[in-house]
C-alpha atoms as a PDB file:
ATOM      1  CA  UNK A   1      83.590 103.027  65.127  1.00  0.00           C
ATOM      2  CA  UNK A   2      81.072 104.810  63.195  1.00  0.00           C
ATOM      3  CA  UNK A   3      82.464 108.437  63.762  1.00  0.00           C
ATOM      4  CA  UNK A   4      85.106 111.068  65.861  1.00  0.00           C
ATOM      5  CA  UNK A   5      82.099 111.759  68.250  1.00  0.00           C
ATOM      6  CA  UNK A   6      81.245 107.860  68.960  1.00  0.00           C
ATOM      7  CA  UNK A   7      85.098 107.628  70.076  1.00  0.00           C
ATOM      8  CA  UNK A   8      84.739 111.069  72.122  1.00  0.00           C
ATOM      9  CA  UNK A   9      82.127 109.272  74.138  1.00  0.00           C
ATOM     10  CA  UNK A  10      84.050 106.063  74.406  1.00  0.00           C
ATOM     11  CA  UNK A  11      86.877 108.103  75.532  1.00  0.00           C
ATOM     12  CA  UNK A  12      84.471 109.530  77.906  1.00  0.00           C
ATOM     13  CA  UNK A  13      82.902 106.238  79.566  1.00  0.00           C
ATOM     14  CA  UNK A  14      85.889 104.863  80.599  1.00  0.00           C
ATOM     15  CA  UNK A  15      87.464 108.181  81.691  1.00  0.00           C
ATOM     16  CA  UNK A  16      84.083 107.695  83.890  1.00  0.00           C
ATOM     17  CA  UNK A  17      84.477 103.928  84.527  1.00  0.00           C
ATOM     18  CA  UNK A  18      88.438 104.426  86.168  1.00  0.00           C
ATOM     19  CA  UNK A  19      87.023 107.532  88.352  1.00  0.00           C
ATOM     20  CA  UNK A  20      84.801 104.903  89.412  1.00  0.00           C
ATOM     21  CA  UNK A  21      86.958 101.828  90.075  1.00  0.00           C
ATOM     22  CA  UNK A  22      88.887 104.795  92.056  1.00  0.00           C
ATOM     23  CA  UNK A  23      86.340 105.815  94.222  1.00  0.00           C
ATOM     24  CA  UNK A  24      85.270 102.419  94.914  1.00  0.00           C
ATOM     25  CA  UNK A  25      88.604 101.264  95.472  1.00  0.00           C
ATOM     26  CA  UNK A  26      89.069 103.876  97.744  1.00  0.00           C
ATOM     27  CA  UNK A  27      85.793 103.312  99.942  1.00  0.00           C
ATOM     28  CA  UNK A  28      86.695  98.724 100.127  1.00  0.00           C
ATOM     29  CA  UNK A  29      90.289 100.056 101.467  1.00  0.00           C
ATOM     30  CA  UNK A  30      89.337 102.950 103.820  1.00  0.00           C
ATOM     31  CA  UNK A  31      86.653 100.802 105.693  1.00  0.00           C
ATOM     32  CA  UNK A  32      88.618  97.561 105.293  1.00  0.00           C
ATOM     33  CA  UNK A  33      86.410  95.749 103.662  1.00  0.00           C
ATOM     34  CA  UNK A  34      86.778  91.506 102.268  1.00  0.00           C
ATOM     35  CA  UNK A  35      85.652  92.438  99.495  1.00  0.00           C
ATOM     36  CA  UNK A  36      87.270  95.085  96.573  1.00  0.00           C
ATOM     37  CA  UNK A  37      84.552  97.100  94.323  1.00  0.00           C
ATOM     38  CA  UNK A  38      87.415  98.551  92.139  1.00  0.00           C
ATOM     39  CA  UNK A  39      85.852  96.887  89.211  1.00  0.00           C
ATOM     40  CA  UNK A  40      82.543  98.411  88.970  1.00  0.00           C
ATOM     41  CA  UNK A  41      83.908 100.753  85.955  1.00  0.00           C
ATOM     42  CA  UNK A  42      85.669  97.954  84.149  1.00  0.00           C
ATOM     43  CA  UNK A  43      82.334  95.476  84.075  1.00  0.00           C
ATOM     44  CA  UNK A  44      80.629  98.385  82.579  1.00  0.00           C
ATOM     45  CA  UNK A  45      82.934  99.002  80.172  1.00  0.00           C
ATOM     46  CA  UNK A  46      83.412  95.674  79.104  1.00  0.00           C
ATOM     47  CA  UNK A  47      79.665  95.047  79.032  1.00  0.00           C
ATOM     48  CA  UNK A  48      79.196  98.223  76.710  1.00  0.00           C
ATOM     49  CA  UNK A  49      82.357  98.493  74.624  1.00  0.00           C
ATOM     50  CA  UNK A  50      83.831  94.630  74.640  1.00  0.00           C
ATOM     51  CA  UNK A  51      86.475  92.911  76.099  1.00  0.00           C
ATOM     52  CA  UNK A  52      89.862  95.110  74.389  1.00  0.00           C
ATOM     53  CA  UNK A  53      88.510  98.269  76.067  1.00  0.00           C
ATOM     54  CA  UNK A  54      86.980  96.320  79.003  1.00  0.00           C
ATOM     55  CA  UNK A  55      90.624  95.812  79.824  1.00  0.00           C
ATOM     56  CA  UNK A  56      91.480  99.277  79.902  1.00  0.00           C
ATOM     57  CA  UNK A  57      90.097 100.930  83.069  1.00  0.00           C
ATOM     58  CA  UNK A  58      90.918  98.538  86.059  1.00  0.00           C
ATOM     59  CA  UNK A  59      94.840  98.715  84.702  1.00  0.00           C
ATOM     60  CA  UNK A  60      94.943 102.772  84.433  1.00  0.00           C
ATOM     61  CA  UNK A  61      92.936 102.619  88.343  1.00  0.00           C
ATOM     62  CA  UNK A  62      95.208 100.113  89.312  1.00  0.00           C
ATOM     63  CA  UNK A  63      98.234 102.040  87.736  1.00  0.00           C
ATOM     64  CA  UNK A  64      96.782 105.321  89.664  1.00  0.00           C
ATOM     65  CA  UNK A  65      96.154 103.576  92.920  1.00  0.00           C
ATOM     66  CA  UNK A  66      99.538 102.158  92.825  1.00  0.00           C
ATOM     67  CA  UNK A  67     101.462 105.056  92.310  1.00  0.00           C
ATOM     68  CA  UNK A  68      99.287 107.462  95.246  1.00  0.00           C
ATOM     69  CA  UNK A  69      97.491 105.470  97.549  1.00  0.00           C
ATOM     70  CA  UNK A  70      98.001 101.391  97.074  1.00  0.00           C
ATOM     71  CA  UNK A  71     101.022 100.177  96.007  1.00  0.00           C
ATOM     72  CA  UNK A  72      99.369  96.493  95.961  1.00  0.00           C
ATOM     73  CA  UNK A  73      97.316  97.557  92.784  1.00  0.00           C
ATOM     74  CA  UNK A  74     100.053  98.077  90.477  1.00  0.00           C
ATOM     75  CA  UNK A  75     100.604  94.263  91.221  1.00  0.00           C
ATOM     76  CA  UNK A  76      97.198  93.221  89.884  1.00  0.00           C
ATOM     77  CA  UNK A  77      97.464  94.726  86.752  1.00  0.00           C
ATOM     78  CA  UNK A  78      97.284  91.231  85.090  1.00  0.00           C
ATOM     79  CA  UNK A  79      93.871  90.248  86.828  1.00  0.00           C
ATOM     80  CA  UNK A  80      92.224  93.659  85.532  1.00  0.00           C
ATOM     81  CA  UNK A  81      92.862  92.741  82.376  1.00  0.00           C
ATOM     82  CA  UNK A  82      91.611  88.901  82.574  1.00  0.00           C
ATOM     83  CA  UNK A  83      88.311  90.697  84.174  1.00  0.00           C
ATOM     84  CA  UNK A  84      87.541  93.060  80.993  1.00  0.00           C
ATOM     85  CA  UNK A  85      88.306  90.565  78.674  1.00  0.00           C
ATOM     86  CA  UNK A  86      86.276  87.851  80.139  1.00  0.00           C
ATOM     87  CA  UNK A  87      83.783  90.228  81.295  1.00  0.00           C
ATOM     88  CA  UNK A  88      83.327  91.637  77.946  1.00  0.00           C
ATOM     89  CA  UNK A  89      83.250  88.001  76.319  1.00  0.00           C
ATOM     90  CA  UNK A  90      80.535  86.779  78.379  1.00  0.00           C
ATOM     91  CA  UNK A  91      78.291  89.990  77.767  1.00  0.00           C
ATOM     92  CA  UNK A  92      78.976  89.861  74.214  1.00  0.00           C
ATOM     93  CA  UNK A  93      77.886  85.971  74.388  1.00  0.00           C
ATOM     94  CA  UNK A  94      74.750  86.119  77.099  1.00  0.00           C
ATOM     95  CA  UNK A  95      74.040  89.787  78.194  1.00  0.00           C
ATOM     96  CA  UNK A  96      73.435  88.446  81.959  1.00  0.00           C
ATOM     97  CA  UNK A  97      69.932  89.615  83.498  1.00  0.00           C
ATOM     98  CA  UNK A  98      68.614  88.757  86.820  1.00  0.00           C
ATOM     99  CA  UNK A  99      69.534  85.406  88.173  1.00  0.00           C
ATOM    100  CA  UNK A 100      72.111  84.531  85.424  1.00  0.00           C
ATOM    101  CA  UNK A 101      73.850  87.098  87.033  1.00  0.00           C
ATOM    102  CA  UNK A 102      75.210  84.931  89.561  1.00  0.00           C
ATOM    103  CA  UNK A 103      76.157  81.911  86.674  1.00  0.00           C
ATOM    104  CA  UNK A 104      77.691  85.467  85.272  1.00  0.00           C
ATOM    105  CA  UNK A 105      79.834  85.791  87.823  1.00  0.00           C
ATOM    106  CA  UNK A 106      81.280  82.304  88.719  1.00  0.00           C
ATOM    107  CA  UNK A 107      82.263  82.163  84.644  1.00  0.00           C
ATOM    108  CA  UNK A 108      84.255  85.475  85.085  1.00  0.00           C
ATOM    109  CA  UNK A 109      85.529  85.262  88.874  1.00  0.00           C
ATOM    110  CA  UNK A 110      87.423  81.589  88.004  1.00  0.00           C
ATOM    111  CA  UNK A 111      89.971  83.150  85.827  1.00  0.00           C
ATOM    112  CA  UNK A 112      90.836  86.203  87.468  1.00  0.00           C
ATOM    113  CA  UNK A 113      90.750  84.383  90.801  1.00  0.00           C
ATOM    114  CA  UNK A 114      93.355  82.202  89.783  1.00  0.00           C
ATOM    115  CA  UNK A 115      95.550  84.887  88.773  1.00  0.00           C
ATOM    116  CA  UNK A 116      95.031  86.852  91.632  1.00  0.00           C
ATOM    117  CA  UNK A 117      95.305  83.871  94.466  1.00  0.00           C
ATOM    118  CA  UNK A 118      98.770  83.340  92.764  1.00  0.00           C
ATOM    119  CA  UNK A 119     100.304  86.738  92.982  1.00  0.00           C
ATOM    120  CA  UNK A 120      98.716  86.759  96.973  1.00  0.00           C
ATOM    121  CA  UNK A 121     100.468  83.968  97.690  1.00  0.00           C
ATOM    122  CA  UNK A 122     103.559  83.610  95.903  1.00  0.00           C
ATOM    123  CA  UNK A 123     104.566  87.836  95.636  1.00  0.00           C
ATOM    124  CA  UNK A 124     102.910  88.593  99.346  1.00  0.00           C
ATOM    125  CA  UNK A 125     102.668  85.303 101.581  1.00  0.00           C
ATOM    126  CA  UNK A 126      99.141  86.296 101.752  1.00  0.00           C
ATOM    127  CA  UNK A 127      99.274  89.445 102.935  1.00  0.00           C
ATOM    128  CA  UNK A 128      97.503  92.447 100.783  1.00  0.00           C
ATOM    129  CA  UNK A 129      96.248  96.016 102.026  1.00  0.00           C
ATOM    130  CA  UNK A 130      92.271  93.346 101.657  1.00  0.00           C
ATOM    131  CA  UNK A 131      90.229  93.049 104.691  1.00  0.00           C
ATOM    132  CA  UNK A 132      90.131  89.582 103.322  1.00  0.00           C
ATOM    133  CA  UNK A 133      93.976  88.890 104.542  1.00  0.00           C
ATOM    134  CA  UNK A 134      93.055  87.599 107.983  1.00  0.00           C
ATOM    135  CA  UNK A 135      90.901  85.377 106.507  1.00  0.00           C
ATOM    136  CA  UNK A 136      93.995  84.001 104.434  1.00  0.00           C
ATOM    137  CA  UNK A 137      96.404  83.922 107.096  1.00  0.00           C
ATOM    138  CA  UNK A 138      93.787  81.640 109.221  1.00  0.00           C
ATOM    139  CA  UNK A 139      93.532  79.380 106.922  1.00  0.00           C
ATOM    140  CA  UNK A 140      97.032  79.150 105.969  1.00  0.00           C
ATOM    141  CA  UNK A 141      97.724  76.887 109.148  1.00  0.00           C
ATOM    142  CA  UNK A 142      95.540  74.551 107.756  1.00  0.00           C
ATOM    143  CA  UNK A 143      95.985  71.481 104.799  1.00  0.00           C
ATOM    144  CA  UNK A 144      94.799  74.021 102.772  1.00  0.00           C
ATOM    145  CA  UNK A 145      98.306  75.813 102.573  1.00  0.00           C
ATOM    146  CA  UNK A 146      98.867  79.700 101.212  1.00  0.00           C
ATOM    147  CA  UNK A 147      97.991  79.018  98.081  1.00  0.00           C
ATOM    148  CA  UNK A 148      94.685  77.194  98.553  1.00  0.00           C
ATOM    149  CA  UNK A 149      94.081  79.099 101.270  1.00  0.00           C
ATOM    150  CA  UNK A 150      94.168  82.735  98.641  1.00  0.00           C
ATOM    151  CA  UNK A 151      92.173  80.794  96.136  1.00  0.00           C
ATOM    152  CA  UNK A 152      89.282  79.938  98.362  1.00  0.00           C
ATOM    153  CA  UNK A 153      89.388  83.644 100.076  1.00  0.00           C
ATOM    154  CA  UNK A 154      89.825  84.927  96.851  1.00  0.00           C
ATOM    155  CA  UNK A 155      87.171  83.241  95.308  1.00  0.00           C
ATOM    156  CA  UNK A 156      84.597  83.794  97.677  1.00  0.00           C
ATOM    157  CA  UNK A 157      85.278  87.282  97.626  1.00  0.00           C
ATOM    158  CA  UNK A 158      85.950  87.491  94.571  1.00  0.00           C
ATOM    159  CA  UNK A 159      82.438  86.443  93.265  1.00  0.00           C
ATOM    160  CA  UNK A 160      80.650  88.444  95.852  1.00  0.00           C
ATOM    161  CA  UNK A 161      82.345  91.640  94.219  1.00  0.00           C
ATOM    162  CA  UNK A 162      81.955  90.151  90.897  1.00  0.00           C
ATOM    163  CA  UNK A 163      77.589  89.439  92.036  1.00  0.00           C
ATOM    164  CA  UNK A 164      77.947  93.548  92.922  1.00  0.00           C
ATOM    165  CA  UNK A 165      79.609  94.698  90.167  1.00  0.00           C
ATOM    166  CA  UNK A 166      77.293  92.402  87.761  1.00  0.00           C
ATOM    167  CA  UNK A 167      74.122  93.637  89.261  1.00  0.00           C
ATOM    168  CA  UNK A 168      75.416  97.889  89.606  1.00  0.00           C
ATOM    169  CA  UNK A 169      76.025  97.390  85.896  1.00  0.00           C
ATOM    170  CA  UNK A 170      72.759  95.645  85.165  1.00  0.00           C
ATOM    171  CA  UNK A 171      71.150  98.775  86.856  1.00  0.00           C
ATOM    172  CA  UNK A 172      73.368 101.245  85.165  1.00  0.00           C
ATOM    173  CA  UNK A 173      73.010 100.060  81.404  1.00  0.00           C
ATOM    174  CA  UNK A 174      69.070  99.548  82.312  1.00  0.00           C
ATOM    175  CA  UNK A 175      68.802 102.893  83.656  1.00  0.00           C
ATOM    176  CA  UNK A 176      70.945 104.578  80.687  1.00  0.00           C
ATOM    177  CA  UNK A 177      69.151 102.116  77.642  1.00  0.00           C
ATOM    178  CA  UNK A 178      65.479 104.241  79.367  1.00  0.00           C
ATOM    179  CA  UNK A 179      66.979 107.856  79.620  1.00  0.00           C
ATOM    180  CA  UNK A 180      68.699 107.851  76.612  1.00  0.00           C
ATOM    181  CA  UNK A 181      67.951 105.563  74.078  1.00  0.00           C
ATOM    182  CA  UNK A 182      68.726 104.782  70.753  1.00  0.00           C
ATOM    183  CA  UNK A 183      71.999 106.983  71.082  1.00  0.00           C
ATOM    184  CA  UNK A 184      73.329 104.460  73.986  1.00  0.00           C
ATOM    185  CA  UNK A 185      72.535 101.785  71.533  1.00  0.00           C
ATOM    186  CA  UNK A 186      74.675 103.085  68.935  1.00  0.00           C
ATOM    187  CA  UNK A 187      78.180 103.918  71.555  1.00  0.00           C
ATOM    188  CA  UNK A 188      77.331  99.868  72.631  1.00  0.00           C
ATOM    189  CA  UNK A 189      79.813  97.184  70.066  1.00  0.00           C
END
């Protein structure tokens, strides 16, 4: 941290980056959508600050979600934080850019996926506030089982919100390394 205002602005971003997660949380539940976009904030923050505050803003959304609107979010607390940390180690690693995007998000969907299929299946038979839950509970009559049946919904959504959330932050740190600069640079780890 090179100085008080560096961790203002910190402070800042990922008061941003929850408001986010929030209001795209909100919009995936409203319209019922398969797939989540409550992570947009937490990719960014991950990308810019690391993995220990990538992990910060999908758990105080999830928290706030939980306690007002979702009660499902408080439950996947655990995969927010997999999703900053690994989301923060693979920027720190490759910076993804244009088609590595979508290697990007396989490498960073596989671990939270498996976390998240688990608690579907085993804490809700399946069942979630997702659009994605039909999906689960048709394939649930099949060899796949419940739990298969979560991971492969899971994953496949999963990575299409992960492709999203990759490519709005690719935009977003583009757009903000252009307007301002060298002082962007500097709040980045």
């Amino acid at each position: 941290m090179k100085n008080g205002k560096t961790l203002t602005h910190r402070i800042c971003m990922i008061a941003l980056a929850i408001c986010i997660n929030l209001v795209g949380g909100q919009i995936a539940l409203l319209l019922k959508l398969p797939i989540y976009l409550d992570s947009i904030g937490t990719v960014f923050i991950a990308a810019v600050f690391g993995p220990l505050y990538g992990m910060i803003p999908n758990v105080v959304s999830g928290l706030l979600m939980g306690m007002t609107i979702d009660i499902y979010s408080l439950y996947y607390a655990p995969v927010g934080i997999i999703l900053g940390c690994v989301t923060g180690l693979v920027y720190k690693k490759y910076h993804p850019k244009k088609w590595w995007i979508l290697l990007a998000a396989v490498v960073i969907t596989i671990p939270s996926t498996i976390v998240s299929s688990c608690i579907t299946a085993f804490l809700f038979g399946g069942i979630t506030s997702s659009g994605s839950s039909i999906i689960v509970q048709l394939l649930a009559k099949t060899p796949l089982g419940m739990v298969g049946s979560c991971f492969v919904v899971q994953f496949i959504t999963d990575y299409i919100d992960r492709v999203i959330c990759l490519y709005v932050v690719a935009v977003l740190i583009t757009t903000l390394q252009k307007t301002i600069g060298e002082k962007f640079r500097e709040w980045m780890y």
